[in-house]
C-alpha atoms as a PDB file:
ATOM      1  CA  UNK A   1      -5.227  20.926  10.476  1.00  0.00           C
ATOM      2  CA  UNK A   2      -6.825  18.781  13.151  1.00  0.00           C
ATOM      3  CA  UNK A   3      -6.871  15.418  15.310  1.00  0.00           C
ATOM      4  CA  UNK A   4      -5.558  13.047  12.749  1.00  0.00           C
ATOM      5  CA  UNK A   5      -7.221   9.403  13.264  1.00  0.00           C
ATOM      6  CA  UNK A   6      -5.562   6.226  11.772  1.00  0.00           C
ATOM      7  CA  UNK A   7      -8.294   4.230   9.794  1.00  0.00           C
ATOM      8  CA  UNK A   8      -7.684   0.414   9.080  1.00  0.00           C
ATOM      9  CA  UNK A   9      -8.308  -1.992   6.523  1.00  0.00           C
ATOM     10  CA  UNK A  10      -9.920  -4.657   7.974  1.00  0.00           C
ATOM     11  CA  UNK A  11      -9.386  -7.008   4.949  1.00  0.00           C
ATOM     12  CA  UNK A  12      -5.673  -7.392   5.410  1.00  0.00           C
ATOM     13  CA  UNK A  13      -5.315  -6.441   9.316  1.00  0.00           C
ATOM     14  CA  UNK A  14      -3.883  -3.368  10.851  1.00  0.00           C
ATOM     15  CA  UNK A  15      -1.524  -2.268   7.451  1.00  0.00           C
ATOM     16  CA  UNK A  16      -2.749   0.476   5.540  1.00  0.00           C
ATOM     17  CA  UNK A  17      -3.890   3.302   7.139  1.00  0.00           C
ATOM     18  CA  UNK A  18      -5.153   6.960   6.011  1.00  0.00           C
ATOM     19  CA  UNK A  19      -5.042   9.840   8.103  1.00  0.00           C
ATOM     20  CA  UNK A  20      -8.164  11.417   8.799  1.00  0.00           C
ATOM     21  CA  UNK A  21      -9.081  14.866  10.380  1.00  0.00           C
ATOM     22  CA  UNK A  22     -11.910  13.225  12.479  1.00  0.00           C
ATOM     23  CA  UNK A  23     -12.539  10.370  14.412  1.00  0.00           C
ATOM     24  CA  UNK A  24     -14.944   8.791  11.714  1.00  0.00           C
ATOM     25  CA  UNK A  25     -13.520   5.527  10.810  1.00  0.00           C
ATOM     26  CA  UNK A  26     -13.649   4.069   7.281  1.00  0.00           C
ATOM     27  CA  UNK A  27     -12.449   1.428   5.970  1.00  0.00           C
ATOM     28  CA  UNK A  28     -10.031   1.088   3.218  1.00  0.00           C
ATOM     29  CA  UNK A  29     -10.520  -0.668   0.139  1.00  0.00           C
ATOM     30  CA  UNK A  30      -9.395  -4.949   0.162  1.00  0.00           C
ATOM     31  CA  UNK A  31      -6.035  -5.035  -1.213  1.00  0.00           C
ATOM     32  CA  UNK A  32      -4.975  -1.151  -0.830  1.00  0.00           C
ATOM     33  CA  UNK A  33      -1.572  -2.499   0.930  1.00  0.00           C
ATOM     34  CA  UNK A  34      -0.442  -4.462  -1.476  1.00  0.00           C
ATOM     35  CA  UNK A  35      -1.408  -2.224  -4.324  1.00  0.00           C
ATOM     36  CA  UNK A  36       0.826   0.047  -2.610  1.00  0.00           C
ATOM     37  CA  UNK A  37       3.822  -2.144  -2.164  1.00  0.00           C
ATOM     38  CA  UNK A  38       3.293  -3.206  -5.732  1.00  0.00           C
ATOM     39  CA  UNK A  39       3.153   0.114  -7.170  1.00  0.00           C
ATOM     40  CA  UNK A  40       6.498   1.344  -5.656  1.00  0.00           C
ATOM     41  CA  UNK A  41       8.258  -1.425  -6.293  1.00  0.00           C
ATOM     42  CA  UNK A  42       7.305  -0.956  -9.574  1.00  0.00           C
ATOM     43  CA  UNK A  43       9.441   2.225  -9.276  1.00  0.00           C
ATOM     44  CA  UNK A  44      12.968   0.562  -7.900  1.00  0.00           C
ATOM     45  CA  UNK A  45      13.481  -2.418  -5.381  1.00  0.00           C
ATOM     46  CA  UNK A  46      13.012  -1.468  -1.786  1.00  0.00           C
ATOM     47  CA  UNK A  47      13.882  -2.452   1.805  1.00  0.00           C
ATOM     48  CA  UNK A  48      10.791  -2.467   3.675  1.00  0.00           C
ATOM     49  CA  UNK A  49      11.537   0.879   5.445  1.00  0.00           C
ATOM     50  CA  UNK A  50      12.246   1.986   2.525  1.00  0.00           C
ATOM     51  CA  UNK A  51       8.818   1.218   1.447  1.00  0.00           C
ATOM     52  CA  UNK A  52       6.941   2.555   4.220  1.00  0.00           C
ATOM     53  CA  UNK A  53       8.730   6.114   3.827  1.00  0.00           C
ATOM     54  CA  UNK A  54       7.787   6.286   0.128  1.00  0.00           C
ATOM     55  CA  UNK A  55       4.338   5.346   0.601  1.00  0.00           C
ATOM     56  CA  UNK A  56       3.703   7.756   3.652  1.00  0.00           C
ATOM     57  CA  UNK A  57       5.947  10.173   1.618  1.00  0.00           C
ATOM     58  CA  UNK A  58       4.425   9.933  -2.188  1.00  0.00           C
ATOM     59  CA  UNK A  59       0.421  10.385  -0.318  1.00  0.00           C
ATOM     60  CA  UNK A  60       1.994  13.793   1.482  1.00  0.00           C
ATOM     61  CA  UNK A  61       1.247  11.845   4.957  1.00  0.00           C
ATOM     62  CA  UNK A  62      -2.347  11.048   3.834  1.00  0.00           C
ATOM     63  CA  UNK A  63      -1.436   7.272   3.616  1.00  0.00           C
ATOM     64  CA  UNK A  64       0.682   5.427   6.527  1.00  0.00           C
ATOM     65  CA  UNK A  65       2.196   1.705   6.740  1.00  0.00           C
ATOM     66  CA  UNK A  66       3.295   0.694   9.949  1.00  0.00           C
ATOM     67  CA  UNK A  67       6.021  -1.479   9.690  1.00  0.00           C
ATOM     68  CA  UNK A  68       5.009  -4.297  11.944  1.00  0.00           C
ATOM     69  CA  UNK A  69       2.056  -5.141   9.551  1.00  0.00           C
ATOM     70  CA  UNK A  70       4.596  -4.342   5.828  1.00  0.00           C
ATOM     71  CA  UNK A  71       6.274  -7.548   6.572  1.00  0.00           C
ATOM     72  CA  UNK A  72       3.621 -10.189   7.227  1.00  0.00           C
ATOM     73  CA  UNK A  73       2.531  -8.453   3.535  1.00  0.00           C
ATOM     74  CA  UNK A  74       5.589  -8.909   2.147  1.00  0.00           C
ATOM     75  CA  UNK A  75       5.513 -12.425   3.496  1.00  0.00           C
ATOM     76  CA  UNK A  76       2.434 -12.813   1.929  1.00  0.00           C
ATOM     77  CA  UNK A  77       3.396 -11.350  -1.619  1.00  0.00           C
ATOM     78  CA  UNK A  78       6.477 -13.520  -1.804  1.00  0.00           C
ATOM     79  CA  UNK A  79       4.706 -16.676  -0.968  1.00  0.00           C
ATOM     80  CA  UNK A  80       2.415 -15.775  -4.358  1.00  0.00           C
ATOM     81  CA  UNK A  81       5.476 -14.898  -6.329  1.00  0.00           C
ATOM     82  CA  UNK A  82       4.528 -11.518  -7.013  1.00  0.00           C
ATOM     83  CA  UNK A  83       7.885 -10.254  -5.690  1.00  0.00           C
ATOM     84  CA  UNK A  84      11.187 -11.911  -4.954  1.00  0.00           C
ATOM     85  CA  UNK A  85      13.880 -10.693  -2.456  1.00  0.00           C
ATOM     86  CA  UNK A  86      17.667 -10.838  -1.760  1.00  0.00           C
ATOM     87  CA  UNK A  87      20.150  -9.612   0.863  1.00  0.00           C
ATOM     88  CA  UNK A  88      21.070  -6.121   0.580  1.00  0.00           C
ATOM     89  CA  UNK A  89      22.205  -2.925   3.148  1.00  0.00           C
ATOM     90  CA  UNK A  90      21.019  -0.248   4.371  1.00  0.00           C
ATOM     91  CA  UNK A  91      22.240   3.530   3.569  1.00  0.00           C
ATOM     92  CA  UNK A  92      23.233   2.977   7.724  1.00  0.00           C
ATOM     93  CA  UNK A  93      25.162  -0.311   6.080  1.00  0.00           C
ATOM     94  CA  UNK A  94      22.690  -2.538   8.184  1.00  0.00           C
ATOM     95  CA  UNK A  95      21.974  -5.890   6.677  1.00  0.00           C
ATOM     96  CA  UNK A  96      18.688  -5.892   4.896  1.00  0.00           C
ATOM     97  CA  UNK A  97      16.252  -7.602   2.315  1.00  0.00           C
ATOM     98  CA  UNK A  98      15.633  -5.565  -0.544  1.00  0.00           C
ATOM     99  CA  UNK A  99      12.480  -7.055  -2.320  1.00  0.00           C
ATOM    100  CA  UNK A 100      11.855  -6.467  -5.987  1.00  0.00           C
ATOM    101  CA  UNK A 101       8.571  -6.509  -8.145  1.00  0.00           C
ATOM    102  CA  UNK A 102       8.004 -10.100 -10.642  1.00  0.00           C
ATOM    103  CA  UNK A 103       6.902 -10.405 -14.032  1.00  0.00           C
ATOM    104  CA  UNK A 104       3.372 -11.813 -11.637  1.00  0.00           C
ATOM    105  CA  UNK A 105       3.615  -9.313  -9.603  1.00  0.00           C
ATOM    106  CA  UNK A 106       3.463  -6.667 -11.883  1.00  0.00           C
ATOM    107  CA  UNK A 107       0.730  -8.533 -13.808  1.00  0.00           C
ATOM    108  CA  UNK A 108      -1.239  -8.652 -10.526  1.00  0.00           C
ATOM    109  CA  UNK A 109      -0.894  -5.082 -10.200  1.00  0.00           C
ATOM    110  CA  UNK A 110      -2.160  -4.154 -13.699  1.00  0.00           C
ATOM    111  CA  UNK A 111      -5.014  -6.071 -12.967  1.00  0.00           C
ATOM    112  CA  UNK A 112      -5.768  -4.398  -9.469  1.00  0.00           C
ATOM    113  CA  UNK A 113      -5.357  -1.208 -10.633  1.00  0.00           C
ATOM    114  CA  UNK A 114      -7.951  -1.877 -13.099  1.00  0.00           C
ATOM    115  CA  UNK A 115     -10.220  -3.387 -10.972  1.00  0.00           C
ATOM    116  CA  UNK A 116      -9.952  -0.284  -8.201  1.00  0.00           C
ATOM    117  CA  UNK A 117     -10.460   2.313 -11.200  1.00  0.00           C
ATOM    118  CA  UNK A 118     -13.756   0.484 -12.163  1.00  0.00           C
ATOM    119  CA  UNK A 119     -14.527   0.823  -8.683  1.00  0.00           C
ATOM    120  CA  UNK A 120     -13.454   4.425  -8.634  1.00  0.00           C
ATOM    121  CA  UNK A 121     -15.367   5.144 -11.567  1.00  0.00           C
ATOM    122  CA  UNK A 122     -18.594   3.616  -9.815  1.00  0.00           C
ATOM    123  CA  UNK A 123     -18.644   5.638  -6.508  1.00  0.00           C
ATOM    124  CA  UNK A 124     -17.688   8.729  -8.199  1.00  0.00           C
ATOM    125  CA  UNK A 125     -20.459   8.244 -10.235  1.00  0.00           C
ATOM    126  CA  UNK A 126     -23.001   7.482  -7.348  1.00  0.00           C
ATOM    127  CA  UNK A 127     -21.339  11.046  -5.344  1.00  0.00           C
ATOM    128  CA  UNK A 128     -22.663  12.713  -8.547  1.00  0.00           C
ATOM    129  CA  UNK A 129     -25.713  11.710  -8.976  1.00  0.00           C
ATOM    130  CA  UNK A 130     -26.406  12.572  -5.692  1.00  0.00           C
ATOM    131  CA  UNK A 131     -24.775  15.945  -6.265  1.00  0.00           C
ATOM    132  CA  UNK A 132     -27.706  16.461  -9.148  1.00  0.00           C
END
């Protein structure tokens, strides 16, 4: 396949990244982690390991989460009350916090995916155009 190259999203630190075959570095879109989180939480609550296997696991390795950036996120997200979290364990039947997606949260998300499909819908429109 190739060298893969992490790429990070300066907006929210070193949290989202997407594997590249070259060394070309682009930034990700502002907000792309927590749109993440958001979205699989929207799915079933998670621990935060839990989280960062889906993620890398739904994008078929394309998009990575390193875990040491998830939970000043999570942090982040709780603070706004777009998710809430309790105690929980592990399948290993480790102590854990298993966070869970808000009635805010998931009208934060709606909104942000609207927002990134108008901006989807924009740059795929300017790659056409200069397609033509």
């Amino acid at each position: 396949m190739g060298k893969n190259t992490c790429l990070q999203n300066r907006y929210s630190g070193r949290n989202l990244f997407f594997m590249a075959r070259n060394s070309e570095h682009r930034d990700l879109f502002p907000g792309a982690l927590e749109m993440m989180i958001l979205q699989s939480l929207r799915l079933r609550p998670m621990h935060g390991y839990g989280l960062v296997k889906h993620i890398k696991q739904v994008s078929e390795d394309l998009l990575q989460v390193e875990e040491g950036s998830l939970y000043p996120a999570l942090q982040r997200m709780l603070k706004e009350g777009w998710l809430e979290s309790e105690a929980g364990m592990s399948a290993k039947g480790r102590p854990t916090r298993i966070y869970r997606l808000t009635e805010a949260g998931l009208r934060h998300l709606e909104r942000e995916v609207v927002s990134f499909e108008r901006m989807f819908a924009g740059f795929s429109r300017v790659l056409a155009a200069a397609k033509a």
